[in-house]
N, C-alpha and C. Protein backbone atom coordinates (compact mmCIF):
# COMPACT_ATOMS: atom_id res chain seq x y z
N UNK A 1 -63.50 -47.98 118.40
CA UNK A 1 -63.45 -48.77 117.19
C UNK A 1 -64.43 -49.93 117.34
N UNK A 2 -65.24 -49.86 116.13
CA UNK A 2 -66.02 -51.29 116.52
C UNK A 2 -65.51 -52.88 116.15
N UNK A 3 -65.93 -53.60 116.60
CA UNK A 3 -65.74 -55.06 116.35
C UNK A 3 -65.49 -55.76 114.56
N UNK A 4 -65.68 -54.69 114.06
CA UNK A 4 -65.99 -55.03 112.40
C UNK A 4 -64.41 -54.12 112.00
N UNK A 5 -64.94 -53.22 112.35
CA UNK A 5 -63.19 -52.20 112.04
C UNK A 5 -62.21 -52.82 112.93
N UNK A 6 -61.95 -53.63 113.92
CA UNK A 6 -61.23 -54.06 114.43
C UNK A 6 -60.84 -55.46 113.56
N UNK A 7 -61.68 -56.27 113.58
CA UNK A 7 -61.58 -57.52 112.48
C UNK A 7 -60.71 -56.98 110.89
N UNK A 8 -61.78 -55.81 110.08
CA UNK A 8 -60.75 -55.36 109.05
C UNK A 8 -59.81 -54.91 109.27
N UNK A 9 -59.12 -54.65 110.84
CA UNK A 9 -57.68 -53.70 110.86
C UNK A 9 -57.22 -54.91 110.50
N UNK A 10 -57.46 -56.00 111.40
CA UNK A 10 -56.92 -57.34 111.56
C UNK A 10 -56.22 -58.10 110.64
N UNK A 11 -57.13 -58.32 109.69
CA UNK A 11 -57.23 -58.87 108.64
C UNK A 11 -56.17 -57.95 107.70
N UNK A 12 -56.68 -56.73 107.85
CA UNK A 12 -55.82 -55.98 106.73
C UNK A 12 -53.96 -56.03 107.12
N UNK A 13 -53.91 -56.19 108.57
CA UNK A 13 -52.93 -55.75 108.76
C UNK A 13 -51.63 -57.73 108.34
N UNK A 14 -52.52 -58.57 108.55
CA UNK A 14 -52.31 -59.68 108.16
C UNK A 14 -52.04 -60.12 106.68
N UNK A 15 -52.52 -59.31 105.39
CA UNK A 15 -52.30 -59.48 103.95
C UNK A 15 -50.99 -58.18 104.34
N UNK A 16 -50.84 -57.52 104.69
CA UNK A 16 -49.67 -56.67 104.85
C UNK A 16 -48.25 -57.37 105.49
N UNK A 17 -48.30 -58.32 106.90
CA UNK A 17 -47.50 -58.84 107.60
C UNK A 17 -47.09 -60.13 106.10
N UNK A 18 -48.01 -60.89 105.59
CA UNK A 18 -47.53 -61.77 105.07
C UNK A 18 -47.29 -61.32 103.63
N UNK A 19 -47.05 -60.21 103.10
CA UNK A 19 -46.87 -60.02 102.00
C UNK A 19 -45.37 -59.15 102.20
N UNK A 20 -44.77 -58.20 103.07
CA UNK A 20 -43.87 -57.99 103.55
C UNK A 20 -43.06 -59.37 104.13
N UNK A 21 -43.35 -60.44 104.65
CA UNK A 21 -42.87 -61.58 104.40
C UNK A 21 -41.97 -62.34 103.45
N UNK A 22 -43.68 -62.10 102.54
CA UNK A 22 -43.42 -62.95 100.85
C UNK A 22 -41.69 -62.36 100.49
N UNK A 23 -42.19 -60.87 100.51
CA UNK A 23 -40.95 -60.22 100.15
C UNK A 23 -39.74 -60.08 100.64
N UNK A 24 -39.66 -60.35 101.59
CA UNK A 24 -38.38 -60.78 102.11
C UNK A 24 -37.70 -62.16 101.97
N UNK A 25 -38.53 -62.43 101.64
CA UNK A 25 -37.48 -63.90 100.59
C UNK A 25 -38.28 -65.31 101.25
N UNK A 26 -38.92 -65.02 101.89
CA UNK A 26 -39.92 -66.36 102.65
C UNK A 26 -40.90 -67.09 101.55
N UNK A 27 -40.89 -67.98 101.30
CA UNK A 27 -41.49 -68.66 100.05
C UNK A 27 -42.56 -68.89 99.98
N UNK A 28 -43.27 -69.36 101.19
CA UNK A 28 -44.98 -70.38 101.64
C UNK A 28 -45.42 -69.25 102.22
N UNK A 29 -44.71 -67.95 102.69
CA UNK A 29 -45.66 -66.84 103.61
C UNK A 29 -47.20 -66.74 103.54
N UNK A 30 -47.83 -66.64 102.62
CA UNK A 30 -48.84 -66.85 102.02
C UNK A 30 -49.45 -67.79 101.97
N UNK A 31 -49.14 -69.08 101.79
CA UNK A 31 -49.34 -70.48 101.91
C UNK A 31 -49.83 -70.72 103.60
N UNK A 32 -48.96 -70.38 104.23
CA UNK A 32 -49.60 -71.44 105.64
C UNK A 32 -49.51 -69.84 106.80
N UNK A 33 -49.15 -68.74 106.37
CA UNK A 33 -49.27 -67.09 107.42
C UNK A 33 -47.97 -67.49 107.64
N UNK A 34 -47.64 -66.16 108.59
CA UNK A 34 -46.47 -65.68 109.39
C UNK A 34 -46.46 -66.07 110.72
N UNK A 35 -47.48 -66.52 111.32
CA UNK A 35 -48.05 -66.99 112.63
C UNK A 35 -47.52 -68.34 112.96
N UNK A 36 -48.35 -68.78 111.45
CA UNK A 36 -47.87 -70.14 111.69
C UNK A 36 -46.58 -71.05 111.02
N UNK A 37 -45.69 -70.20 110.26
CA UNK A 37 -44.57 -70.21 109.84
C UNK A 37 -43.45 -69.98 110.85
N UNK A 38 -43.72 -68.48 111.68
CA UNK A 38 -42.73 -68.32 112.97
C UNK A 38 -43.08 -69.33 114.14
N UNK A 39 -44.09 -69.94 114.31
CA UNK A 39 -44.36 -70.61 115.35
C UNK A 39 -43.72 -72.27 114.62
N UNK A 40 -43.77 -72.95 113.38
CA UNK A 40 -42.84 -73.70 113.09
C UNK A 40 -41.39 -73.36 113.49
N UNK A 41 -41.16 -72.84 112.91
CA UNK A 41 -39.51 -72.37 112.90
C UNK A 41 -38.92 -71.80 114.33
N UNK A 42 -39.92 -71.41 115.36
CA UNK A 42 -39.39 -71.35 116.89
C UNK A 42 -40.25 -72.90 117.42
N UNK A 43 -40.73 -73.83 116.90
CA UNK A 43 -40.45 -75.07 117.61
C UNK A 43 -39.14 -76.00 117.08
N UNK A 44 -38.67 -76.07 115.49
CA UNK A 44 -37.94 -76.24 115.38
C UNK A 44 -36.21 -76.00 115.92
N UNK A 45 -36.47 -74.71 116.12
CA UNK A 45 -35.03 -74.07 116.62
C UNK A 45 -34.73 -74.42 118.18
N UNK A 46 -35.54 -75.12 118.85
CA UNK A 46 -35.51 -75.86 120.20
C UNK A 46 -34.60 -76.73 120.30
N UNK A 47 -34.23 -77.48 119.04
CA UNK A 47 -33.47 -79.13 119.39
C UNK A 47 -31.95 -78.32 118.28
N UNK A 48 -31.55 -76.87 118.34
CA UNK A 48 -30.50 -76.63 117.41
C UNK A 48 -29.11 -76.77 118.34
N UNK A 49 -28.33 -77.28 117.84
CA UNK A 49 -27.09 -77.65 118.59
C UNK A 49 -26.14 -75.99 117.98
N UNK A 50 -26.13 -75.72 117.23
CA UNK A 50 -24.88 -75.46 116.05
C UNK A 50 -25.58 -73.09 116.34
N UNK A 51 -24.98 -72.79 116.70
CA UNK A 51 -25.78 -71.50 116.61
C UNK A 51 -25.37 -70.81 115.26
N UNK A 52 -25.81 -69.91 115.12
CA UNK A 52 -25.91 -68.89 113.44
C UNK A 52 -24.18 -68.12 113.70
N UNK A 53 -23.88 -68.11 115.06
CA UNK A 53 -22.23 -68.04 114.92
C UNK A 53 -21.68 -68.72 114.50
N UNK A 54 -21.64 -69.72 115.12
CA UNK A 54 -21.10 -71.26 114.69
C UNK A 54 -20.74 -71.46 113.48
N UNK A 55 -22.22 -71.05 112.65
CA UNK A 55 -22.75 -71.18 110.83
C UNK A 55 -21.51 -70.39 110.04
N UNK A 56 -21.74 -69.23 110.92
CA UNK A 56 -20.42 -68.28 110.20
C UNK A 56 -19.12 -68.82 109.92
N UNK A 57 -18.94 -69.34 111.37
CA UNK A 57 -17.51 -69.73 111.52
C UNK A 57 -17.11 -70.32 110.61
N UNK A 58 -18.16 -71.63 110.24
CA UNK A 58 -18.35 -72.86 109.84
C UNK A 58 -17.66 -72.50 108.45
N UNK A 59 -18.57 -71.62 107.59
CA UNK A 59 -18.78 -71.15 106.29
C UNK A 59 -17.59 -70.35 105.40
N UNK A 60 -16.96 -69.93 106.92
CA UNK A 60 -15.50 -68.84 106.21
C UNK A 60 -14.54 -69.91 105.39
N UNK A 61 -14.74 -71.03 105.39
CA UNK A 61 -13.96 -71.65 104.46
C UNK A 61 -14.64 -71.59 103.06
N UNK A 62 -15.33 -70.76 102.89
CA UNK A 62 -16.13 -71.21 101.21
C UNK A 62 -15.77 -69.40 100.88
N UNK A 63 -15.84 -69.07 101.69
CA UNK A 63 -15.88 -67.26 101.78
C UNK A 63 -16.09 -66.83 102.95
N UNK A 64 -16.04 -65.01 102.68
CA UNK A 64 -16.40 -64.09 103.41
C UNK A 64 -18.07 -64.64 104.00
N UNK A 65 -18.44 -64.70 104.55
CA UNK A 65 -19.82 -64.43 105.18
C UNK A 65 -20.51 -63.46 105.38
N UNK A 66 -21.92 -63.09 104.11
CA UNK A 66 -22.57 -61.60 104.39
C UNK A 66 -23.90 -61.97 104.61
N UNK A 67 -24.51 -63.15 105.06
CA UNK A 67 -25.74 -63.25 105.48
C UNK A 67 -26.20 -64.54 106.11
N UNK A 68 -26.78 -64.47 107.17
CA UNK A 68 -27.11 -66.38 107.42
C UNK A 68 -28.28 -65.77 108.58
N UNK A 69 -29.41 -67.50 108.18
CA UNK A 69 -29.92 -67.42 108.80
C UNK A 69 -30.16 -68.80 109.10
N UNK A 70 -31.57 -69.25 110.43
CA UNK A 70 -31.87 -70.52 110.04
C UNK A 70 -33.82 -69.97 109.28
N UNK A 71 -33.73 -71.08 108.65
CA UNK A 71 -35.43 -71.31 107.78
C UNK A 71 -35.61 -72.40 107.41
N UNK A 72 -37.31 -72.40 107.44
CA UNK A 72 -37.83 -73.89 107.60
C UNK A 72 -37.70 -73.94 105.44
N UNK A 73 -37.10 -75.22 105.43
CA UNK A 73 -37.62 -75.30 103.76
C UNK A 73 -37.78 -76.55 103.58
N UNK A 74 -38.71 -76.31 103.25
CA UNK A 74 -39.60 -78.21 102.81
C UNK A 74 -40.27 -78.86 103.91
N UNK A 75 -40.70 -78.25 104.86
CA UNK A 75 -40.67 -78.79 105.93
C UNK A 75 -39.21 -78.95 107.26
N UNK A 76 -38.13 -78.46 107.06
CA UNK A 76 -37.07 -78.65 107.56
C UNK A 76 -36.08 -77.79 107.73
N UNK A 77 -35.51 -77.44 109.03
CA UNK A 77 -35.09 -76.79 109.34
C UNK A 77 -33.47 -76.49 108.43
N UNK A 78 -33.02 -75.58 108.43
CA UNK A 78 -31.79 -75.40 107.31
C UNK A 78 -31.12 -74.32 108.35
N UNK A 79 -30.09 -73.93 108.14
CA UNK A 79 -28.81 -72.99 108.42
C UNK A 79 -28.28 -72.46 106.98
N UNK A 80 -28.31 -71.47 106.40
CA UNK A 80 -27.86 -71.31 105.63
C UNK A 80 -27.39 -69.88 105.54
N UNK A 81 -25.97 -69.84 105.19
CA UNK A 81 -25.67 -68.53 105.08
C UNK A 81 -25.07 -68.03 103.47
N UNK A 82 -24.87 -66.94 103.08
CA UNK A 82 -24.15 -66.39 101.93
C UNK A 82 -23.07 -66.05 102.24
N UNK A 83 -22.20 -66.25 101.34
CA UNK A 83 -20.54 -65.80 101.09
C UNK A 83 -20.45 -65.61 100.18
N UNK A 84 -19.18 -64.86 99.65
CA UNK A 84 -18.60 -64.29 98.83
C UNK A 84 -16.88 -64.36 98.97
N UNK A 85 -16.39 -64.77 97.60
CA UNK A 85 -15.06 -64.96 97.71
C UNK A 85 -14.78 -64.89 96.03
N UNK A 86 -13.56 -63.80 95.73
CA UNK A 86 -13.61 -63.67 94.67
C UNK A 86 -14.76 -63.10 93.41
N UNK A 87 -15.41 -62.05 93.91
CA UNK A 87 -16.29 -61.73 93.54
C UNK A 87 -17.34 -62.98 92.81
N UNK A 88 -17.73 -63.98 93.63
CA UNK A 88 -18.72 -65.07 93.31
C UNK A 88 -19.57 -65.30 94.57
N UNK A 89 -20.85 -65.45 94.66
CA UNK A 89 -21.42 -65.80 95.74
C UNK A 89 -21.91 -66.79 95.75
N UNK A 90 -22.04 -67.93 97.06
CA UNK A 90 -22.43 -68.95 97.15
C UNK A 90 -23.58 -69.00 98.58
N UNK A 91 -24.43 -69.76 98.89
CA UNK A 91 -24.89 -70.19 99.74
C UNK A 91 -24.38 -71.57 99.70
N UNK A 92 -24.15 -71.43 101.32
CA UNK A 92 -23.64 -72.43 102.10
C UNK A 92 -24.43 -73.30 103.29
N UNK A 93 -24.82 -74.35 103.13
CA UNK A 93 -25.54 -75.00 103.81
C UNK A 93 -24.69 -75.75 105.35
N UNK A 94 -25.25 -75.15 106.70
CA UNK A 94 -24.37 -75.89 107.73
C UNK A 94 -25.30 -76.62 108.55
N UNK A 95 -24.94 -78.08 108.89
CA UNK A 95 -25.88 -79.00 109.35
C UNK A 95 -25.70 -78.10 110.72
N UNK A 96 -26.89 -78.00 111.33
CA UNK A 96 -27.22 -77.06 112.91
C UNK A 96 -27.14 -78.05 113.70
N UNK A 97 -27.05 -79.77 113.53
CA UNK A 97 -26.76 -79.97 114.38
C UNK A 97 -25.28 -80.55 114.75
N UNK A 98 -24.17 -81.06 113.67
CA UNK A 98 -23.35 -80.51 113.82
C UNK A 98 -21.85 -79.62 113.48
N UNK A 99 -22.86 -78.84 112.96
CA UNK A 99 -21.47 -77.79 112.22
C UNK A 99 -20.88 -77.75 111.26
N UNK A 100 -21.27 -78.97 110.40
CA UNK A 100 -20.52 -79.29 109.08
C UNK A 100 -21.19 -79.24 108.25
N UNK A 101 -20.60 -78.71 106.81
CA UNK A 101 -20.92 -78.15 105.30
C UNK A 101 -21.98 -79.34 104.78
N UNK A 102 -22.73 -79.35 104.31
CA UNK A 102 -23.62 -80.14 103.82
C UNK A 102 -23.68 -80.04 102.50
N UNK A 103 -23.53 -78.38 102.46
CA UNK A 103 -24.16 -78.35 100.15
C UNK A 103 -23.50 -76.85 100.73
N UNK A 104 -23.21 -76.61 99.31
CA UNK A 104 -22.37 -74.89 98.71
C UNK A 104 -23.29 -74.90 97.14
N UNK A 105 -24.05 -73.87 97.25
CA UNK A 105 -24.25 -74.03 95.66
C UNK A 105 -23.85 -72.19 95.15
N UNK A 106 -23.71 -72.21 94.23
CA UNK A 106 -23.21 -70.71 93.36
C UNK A 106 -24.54 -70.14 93.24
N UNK A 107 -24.66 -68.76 93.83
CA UNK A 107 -25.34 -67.66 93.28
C UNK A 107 -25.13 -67.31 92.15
N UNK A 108 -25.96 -67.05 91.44
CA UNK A 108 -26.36 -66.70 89.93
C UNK A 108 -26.95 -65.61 89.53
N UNK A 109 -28.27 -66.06 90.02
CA UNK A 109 -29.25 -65.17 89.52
C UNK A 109 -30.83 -64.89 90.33
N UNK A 110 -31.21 -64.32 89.77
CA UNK A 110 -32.71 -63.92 90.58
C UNK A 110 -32.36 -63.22 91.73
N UNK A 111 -33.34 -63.01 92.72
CA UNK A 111 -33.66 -62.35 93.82
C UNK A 111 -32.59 -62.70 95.21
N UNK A 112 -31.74 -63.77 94.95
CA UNK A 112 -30.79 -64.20 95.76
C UNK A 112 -29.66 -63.83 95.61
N UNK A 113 -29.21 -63.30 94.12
CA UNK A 113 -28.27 -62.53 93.19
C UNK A 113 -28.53 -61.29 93.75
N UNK A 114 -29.46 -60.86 93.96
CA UNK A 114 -29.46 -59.29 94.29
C UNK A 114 -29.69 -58.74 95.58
N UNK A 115 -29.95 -59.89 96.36
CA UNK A 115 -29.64 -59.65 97.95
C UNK A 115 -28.53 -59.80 97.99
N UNK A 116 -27.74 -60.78 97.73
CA UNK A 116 -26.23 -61.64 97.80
C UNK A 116 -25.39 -60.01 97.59
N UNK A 117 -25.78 -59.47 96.22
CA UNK A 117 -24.90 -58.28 96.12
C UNK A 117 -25.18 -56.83 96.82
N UNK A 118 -26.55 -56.54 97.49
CA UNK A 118 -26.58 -55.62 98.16
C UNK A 118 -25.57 -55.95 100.01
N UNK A 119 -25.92 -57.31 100.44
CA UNK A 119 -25.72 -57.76 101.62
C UNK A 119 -23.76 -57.41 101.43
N UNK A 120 -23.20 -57.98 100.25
CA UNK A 120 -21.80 -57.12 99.94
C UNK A 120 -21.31 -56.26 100.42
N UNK A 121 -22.15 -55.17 99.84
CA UNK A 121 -21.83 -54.07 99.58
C UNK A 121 -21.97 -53.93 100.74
N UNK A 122 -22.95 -53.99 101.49
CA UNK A 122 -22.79 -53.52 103.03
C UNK A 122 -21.53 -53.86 104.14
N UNK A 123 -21.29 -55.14 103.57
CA UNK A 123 -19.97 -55.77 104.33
C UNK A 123 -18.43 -55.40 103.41
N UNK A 124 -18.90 -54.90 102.81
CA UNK A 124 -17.51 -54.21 102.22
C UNK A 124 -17.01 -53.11 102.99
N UNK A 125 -18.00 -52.28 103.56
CA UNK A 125 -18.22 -51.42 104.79
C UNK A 125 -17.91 -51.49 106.15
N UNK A 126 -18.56 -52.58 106.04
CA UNK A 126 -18.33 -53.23 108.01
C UNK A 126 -16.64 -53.37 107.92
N UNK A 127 -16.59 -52.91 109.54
CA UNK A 127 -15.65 -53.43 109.82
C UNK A 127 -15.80 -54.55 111.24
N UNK A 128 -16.86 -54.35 111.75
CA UNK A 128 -17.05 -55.57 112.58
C UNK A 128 -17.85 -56.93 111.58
N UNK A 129 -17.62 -57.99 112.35
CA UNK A 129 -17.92 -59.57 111.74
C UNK A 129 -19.53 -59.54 112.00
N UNK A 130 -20.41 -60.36 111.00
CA UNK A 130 -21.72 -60.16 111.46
C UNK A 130 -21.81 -61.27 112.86
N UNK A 131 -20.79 -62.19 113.09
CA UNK A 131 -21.02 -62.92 114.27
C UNK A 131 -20.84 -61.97 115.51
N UNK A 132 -19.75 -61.41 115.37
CA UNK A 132 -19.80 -60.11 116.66
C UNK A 132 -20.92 -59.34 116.62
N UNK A 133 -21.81 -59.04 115.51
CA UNK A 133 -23.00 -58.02 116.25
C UNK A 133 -24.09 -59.02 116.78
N UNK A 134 -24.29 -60.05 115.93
CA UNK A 134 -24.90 -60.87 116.37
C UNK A 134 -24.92 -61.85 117.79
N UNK A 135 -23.37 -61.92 118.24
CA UNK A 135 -23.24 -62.31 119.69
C UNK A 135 -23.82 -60.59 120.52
N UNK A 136 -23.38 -59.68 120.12
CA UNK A 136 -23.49 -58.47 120.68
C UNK A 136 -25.19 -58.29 121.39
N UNK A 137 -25.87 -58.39 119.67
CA UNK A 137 -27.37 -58.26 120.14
C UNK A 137 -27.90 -59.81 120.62
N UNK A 138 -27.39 -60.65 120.79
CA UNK A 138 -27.77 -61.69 122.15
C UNK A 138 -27.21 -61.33 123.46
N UNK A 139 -26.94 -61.05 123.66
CA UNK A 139 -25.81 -60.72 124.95
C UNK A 139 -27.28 -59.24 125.48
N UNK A 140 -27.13 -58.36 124.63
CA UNK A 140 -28.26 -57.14 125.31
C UNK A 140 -29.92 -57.92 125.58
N UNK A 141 -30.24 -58.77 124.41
CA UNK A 141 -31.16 -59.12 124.82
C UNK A 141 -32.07 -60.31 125.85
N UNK A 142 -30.46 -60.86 126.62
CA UNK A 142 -30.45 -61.73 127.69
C UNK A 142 -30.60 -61.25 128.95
N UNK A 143 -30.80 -60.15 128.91
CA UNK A 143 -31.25 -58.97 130.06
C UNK A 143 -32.70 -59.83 130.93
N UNK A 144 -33.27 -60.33 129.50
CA UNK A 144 -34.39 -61.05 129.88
C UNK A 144 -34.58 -62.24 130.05
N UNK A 145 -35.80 -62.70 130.70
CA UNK A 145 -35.37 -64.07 131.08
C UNK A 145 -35.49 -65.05 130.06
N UNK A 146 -34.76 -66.47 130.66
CA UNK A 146 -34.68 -67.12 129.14
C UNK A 146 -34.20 -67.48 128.22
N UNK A 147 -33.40 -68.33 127.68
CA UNK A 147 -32.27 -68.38 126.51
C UNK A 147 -32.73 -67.79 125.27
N UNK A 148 -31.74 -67.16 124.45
CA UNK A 148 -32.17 -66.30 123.51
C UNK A 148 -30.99 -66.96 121.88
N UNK A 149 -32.17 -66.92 121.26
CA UNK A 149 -31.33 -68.27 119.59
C UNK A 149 -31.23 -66.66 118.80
N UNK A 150 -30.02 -66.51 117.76
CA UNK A 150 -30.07 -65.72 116.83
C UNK A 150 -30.60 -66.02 115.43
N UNK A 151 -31.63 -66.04 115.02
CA UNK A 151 -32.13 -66.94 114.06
C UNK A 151 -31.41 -66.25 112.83
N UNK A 152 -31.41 -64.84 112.41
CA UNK A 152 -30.88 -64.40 111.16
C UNK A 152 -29.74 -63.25 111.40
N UNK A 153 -29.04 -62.54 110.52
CA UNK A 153 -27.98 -61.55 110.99
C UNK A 153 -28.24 -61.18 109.55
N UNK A 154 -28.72 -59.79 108.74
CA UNK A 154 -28.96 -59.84 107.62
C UNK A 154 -28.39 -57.93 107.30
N UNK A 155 -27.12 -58.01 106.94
CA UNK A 155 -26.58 -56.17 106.74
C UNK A 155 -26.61 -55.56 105.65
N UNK A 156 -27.13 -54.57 105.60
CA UNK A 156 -27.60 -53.40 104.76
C UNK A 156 -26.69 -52.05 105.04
N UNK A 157 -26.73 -51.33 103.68
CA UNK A 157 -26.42 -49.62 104.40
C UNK A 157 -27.73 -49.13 104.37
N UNK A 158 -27.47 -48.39 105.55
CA UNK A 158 -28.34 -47.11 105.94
C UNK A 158 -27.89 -45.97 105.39
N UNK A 159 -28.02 -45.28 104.63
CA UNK A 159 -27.36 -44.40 104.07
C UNK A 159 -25.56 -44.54 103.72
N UNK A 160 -24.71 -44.81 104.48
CA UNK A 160 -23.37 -44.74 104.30
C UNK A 160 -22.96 -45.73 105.30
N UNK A 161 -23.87 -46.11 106.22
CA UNK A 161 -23.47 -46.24 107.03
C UNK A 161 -24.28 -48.14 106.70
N UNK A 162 -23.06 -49.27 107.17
CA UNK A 162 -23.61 -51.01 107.20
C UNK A 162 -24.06 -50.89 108.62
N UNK A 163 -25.61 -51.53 108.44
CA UNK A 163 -25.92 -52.20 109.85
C UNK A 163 -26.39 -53.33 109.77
N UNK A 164 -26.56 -54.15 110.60
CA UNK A 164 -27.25 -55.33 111.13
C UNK A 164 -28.31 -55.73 111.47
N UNK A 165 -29.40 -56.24 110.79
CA UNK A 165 -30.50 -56.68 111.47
C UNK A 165 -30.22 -57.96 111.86
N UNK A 166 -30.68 -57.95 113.42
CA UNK A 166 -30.74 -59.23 113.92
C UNK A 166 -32.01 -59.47 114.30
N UNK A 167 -32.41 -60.80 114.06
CA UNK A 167 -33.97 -61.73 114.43
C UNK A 167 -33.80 -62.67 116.00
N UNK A 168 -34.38 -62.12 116.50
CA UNK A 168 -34.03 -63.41 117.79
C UNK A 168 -35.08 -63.98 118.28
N UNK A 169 -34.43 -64.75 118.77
CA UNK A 169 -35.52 -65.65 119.53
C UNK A 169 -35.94 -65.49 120.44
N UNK A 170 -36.57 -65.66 121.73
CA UNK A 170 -36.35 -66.06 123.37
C UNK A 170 -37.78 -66.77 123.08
N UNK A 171 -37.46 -68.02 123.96
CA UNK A 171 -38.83 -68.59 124.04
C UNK A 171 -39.74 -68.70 123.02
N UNK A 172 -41.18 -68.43 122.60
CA UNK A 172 -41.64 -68.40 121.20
C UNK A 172 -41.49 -67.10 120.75
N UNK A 173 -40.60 -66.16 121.23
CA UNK A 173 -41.40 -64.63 121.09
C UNK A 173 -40.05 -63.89 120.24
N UNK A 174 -40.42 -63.65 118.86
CA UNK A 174 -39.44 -63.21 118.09
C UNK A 174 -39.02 -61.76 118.77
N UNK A 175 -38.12 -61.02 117.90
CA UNK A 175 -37.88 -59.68 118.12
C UNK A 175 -36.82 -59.45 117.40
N UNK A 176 -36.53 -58.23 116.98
CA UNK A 176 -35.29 -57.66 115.81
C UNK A 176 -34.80 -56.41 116.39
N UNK A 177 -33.61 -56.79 116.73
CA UNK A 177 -32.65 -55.64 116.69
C UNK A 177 -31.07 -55.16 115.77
N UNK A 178 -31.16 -54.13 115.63
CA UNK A 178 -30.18 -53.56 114.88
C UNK A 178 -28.81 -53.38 115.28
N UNK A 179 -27.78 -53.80 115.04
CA UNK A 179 -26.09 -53.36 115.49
C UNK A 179 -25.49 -52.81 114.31
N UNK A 180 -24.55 -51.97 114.44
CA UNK A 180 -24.02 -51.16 113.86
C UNK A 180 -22.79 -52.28 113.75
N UNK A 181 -22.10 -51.95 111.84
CA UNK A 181 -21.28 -52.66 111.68
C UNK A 181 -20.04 -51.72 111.30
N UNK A 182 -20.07 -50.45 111.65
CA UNK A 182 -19.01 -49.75 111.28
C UNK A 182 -18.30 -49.21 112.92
């Protein structure tokens, strides 16, 4: 491959990484890359007291818990997970550093409405907690060296079947693994 087709893989493969981004609900992807968005958000997650278990724990008083992660917004680090209680969904804001509710606002509408209700449906399924897969896939991936942060826990069906994507941390170096929630 030459130096020019290597640059356009590059490049190409970079309007692909940050547009698969965009779409996953990341707002600035585009604005400042994925590079330099994950490399914010793993210097931030250095000084986090409160882990994305914790968040859960935190949150079961507003509802069920079917999604949390941490993300940089505005410049600033956030914890925020989704619940559901009474067929209403809310995002729930938990201070990371220490543990307590900050803001609950009601899901409505748009693109947060329709994750909020697919992420459901998947946990209508589960019968394990997304904090158990999420301690689960930290625990396998401490094999390696290094403390390891769960940044997101985000469940879907796979056909019939709810699983778990988990985002982790170790050091600056992301990675995603899957646990089964049935």
């Amino acid at each position: 491959m030459t130096r020019r087709q290597m640059l356009l893989t590059s490049a190409n493969g970079f309007v692909i990484i940050a547009l698969a981004t965009s779409f996953a609900g990341h707002r600035s992807a585009l604005a400042i890359g994925p590079d330099q968005e994950q490399a914010e958000l793993a210097n931030a997650l250095g000084g986090v007291k409160v882990s994305l278990q914790q968040g859960f724990a935190a949150s079961e008083r507003e509802g069920q818990p079917i999604s949390g992660k941490f993300e940089m917004d505005e410049g600033k680090l956030q914890l925020s997970i989704y619940t559901t209680r009474e067929g209403k969904f809310f995002e729930v804001i938990v201070d990371h550093m220490t543990g307590n509710i900050t803001k609950v606002e009601p899901i409505t509408e748009g693109e947060d409405l329709t994750h909020a209700k697919s992420q459901k449906a998947a946990m209508d399924r589960a019968k394990a907690k997304l904090a158990d897969a999420a301690t689960k896939a930290k625990g396998q991936a401490k094999g390696e060296a290094g403390d390891v942060v769960v940044v997101s826990a985000m469940p879907e069906l796979k056909g019939d079947r709810p699983e778990a994507t988990i985002v982790l941390l170790q050091g600056k170096r992301f990675s995603t693994a899957s646990e089964r929630l049935d």
